[in-house]
Protein backbone atom coordinates (compact mmCIF):
# COMPACT_ATOMS: atom_id res chain seq x y z
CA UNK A 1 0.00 0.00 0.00
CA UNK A 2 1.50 3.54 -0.94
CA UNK A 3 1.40 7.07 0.00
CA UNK A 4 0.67 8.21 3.50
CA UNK A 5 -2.18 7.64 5.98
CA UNK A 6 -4.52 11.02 6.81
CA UNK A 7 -2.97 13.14 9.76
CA UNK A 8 0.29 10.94 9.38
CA UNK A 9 3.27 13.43 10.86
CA UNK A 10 6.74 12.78 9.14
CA UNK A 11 9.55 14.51 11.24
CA UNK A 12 9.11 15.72 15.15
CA UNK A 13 6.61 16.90 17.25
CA UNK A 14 6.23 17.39 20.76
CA UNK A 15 3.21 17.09 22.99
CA UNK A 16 2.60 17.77 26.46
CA UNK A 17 1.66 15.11 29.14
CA UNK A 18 0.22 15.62 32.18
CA UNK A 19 1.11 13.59 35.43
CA UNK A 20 4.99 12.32 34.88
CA UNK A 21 6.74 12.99 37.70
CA UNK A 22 9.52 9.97 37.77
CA UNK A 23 11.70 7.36 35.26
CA UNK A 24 9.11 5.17 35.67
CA UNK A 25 6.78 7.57 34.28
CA UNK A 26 9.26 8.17 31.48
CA UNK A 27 9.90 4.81 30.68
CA UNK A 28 6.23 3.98 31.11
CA UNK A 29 5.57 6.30 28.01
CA UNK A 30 8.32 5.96 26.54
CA UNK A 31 7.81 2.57 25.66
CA UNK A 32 4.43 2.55 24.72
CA UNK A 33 4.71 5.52 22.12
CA UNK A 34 7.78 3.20 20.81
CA UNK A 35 5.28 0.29 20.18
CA UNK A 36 3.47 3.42 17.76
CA UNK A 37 3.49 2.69 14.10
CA UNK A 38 6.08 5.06 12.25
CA UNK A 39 7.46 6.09 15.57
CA UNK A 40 11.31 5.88 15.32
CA UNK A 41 12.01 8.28 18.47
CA UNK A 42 10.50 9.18 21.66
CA UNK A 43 12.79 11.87 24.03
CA UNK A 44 10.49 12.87 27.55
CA UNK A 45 11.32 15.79 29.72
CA UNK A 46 9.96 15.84 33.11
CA UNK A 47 10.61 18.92 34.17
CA UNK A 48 8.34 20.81 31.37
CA UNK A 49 5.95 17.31 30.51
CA UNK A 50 7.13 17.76 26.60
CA UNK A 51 7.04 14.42 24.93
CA UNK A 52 9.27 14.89 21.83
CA UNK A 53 8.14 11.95 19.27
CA UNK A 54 10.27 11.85 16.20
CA UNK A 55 9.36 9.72 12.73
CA UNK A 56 7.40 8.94 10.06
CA UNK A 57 3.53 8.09 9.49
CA UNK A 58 2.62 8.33 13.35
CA UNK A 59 -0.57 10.10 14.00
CA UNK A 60 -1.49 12.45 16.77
CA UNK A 61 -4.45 9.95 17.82
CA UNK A 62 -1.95 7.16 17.78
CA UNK A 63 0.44 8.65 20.13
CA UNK A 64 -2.38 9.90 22.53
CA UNK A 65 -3.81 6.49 22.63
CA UNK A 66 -0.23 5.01 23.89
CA UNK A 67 0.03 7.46 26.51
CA UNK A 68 -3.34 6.96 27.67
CA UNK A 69 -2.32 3.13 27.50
CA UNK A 70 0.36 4.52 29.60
CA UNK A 71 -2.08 5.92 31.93
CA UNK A 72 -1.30 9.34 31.04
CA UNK A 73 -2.91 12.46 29.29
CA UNK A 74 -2.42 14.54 26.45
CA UNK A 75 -3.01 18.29 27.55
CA UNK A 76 -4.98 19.47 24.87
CA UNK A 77 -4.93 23.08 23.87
């Protein structure tokens, strides 16, 4: 199947996630946006709660659904 899937990001962008206080909380979503089709990246700073996902053909929905999986939030807005 070519060409790319609707919403599908190519490059970086960042998101902000509420609740991550710890490494466990970074490794918690790091991991699970990893598992994210077209993810090839995932950087998390704690002290500001940007999640920094880097690839190609990830979607926004995808990568909120892992960090909900994570039991996290995307702060919307």
């Amino acid at each position: 199947m070519s060409g790319t899937r609707e919403g599908a990001t190519a490059g970086a962008r960042s998101y902000t996630v509420a609740g991550m206080t710890c490494g466990h909380c970074r490794a918690a979503v790091t991991e699970e946006i990893g598992k994210v089709r077209g993810v090839t990246a995932v950087e998390v700073d704690l002290t500001t709660g940007r999640v920094t996902v880097s690839g190609d053909g990830f979607t926004d929905a995808g990568v909120g659904a892992a960090v909900d999986e994570a039991g996290y939030q995307v702060v919307r807005g």
